[in-house]
Protein backbone atom coordinates (compact mmCIF):
# COMPACT_ATOMS: atom_id res chain seq x y z
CA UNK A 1 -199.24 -39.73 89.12
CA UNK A 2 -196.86 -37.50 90.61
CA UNK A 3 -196.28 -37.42 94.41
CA UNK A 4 -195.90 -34.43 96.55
CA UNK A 5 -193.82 -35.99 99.34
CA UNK A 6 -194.52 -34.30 103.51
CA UNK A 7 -191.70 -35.05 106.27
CA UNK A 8 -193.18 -33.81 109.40
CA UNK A 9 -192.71 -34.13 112.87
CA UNK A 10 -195.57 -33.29 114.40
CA UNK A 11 -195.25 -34.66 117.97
CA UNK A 12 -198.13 -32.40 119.65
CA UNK A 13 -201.61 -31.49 119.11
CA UNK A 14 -200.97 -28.03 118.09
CA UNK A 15 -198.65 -29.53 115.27
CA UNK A 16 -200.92 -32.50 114.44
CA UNK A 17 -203.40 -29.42 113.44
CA UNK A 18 -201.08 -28.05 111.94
CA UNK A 19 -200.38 -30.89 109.51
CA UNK A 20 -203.88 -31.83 109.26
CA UNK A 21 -204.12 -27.77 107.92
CA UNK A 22 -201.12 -28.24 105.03
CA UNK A 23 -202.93 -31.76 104.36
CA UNK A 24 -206.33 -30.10 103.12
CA UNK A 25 -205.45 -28.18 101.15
CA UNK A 26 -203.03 -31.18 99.22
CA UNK A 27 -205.87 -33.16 99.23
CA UNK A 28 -208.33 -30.67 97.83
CA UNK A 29 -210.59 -32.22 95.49
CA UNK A 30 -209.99 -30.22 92.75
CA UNK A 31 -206.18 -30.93 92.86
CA UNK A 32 -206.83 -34.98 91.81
CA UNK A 33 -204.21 -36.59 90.36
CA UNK A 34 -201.55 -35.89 93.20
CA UNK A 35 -200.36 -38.38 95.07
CA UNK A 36 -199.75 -37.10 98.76
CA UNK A 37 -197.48 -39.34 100.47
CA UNK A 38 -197.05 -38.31 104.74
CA UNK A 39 -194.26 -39.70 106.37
CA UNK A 40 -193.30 -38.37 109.64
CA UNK A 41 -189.31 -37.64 109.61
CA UNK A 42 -187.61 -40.33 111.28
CA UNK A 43 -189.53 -43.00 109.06
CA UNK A 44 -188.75 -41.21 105.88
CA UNK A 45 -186.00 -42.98 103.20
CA UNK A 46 -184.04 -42.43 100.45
CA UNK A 47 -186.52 -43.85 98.23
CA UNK A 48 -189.54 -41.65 99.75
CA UNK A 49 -187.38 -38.89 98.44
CA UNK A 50 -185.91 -39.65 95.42
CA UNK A 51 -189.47 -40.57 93.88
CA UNK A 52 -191.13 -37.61 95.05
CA UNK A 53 -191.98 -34.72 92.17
CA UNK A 54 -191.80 -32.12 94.99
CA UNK A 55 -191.52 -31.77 98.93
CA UNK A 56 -193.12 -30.55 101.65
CA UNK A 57 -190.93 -30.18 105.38
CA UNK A 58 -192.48 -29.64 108.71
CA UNK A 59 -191.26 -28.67 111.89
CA UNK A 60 -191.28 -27.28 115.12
CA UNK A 61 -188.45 -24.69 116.29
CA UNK A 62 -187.12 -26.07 119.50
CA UNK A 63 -184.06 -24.52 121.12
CA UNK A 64 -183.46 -22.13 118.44
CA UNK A 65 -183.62 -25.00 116.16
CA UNK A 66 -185.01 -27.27 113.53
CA UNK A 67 -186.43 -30.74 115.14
CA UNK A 68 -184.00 -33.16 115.67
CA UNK A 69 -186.14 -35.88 113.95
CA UNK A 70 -185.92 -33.32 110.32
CA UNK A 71 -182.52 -33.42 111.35
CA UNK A 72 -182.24 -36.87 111.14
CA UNK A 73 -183.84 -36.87 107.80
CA UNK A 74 -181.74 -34.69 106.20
CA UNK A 75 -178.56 -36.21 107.66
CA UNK A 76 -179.68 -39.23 106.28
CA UNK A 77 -180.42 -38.68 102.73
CA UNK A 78 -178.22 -35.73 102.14
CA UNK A 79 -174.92 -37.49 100.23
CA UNK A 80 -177.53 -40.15 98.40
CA UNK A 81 -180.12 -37.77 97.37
CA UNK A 82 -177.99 -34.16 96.94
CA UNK A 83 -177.79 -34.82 93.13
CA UNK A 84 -180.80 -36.98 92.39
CA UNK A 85 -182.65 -34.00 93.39
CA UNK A 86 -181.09 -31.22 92.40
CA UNK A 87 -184.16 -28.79 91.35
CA UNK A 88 -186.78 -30.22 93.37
CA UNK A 89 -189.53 -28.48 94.38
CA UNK A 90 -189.72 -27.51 98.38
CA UNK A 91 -191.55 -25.29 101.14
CA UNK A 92 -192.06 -26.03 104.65
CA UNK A 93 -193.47 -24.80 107.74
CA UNK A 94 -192.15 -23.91 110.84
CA UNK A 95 -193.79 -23.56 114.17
CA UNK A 96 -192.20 -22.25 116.98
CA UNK A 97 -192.94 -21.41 120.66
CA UNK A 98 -190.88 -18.02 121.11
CA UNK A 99 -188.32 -18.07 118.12
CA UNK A 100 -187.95 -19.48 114.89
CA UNK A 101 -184.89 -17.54 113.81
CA UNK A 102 -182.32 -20.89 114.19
CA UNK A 103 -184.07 -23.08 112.52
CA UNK A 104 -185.32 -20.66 109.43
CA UNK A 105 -181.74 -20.27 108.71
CA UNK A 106 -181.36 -23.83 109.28
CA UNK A 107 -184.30 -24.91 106.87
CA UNK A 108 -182.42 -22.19 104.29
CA UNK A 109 -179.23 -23.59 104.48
CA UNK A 110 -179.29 -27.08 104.53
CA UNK A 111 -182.15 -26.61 101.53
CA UNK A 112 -179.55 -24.88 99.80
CA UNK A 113 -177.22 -27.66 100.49
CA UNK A 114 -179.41 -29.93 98.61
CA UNK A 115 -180.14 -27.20 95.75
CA UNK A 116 -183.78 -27.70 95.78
CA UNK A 117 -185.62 -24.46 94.51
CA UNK A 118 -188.60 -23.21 96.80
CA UNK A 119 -191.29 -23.13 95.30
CA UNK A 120 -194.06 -21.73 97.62
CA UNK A 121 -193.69 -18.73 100.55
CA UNK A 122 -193.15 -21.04 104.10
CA UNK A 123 -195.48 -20.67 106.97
CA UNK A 124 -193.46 -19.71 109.78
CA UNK A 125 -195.00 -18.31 113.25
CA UNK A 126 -194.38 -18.42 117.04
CA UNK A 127 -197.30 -19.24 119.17
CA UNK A 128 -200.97 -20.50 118.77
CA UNK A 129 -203.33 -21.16 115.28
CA UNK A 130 -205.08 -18.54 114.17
CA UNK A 131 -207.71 -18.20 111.25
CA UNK A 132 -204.86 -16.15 109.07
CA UNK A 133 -202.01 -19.41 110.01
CA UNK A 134 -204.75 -21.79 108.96
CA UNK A 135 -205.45 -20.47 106.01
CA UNK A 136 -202.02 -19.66 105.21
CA UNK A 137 -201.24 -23.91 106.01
CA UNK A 138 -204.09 -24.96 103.99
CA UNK A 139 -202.60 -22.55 100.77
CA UNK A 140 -199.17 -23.49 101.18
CA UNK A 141 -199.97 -27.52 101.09
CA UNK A 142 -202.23 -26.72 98.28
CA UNK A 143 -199.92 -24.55 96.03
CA UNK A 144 -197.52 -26.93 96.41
CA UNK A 145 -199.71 -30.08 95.18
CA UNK A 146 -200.61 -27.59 92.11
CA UNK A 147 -197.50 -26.80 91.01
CA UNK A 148 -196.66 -30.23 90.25
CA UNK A 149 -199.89 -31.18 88.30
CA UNK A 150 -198.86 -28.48 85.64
């Protein structure tokens, strides 16, 4: 069954709804046959990554950056996983409270740096949910469990 992998750090309400969002529409009935495995980003390993068929990243923007916990993630699988994944699938979100300028170039470079391929438009805003974020969330976690059923 192939696994669509999501590294979050959702430390808030507003980004647990956020997550809960991307994770409807992954778990959408008529997408079965994925397996969506949720880690939030400090607990996520090596092995999460390297057996996942694509991945989802999620964020908040604090201080003109990307979280340090995603941070963490990255720095941590980076040299083990740059060539065992090599092509994989990736999109994220980002959520920000004024500006999310740092840590979109942050999420493109150090995405780059593993030379994944994106494979679904990220949801970035600044501010509150709306009913156009939602639904945006919702498509973007299920486009990505989609594109790895075939």
């Amino acid at each position: 069954m192939p696994t669509l992998l999501v590294v979050h750090h959702s430390p808030t309400p507003l980004l647990q709804e956020v997550l809960s969002h991307v994770l409807e529409g992954a778990n959408d009935p008529a997408l079965e046959g994925v397996d969506v495995k949720v880690v939030e980003a400090l607990d996520a390993t090596i092995d999460d990554l390297t057996s996942a068929d694509a991945i989802l990243l999620g964020t908040s923007a604090n201080f003109g950056y990307i979280s340090g916990a995603l941070k963490h993630f990255f720095d941590t699988t980076f040299r083990e996983a740059q060539e065992a994944t090599k092509g994989l699938p990736f999109s994220y979100w980002i959520r920000g409270g004024f500006d999310t300028t740092g840590a979109e170039n942050a999420m493109k470079t150090i995405t780059t740096g593993y030379k994944w391929e994106l494979a679904a438009e990220p949801v970035v805003f600044v501010g509150s949910l709306d009913d156009d974020i939602s639904d945006r969330l919702v498509n973007l976690g299920g486009t990505m469990a989609a594109q790895i059923l075939g």
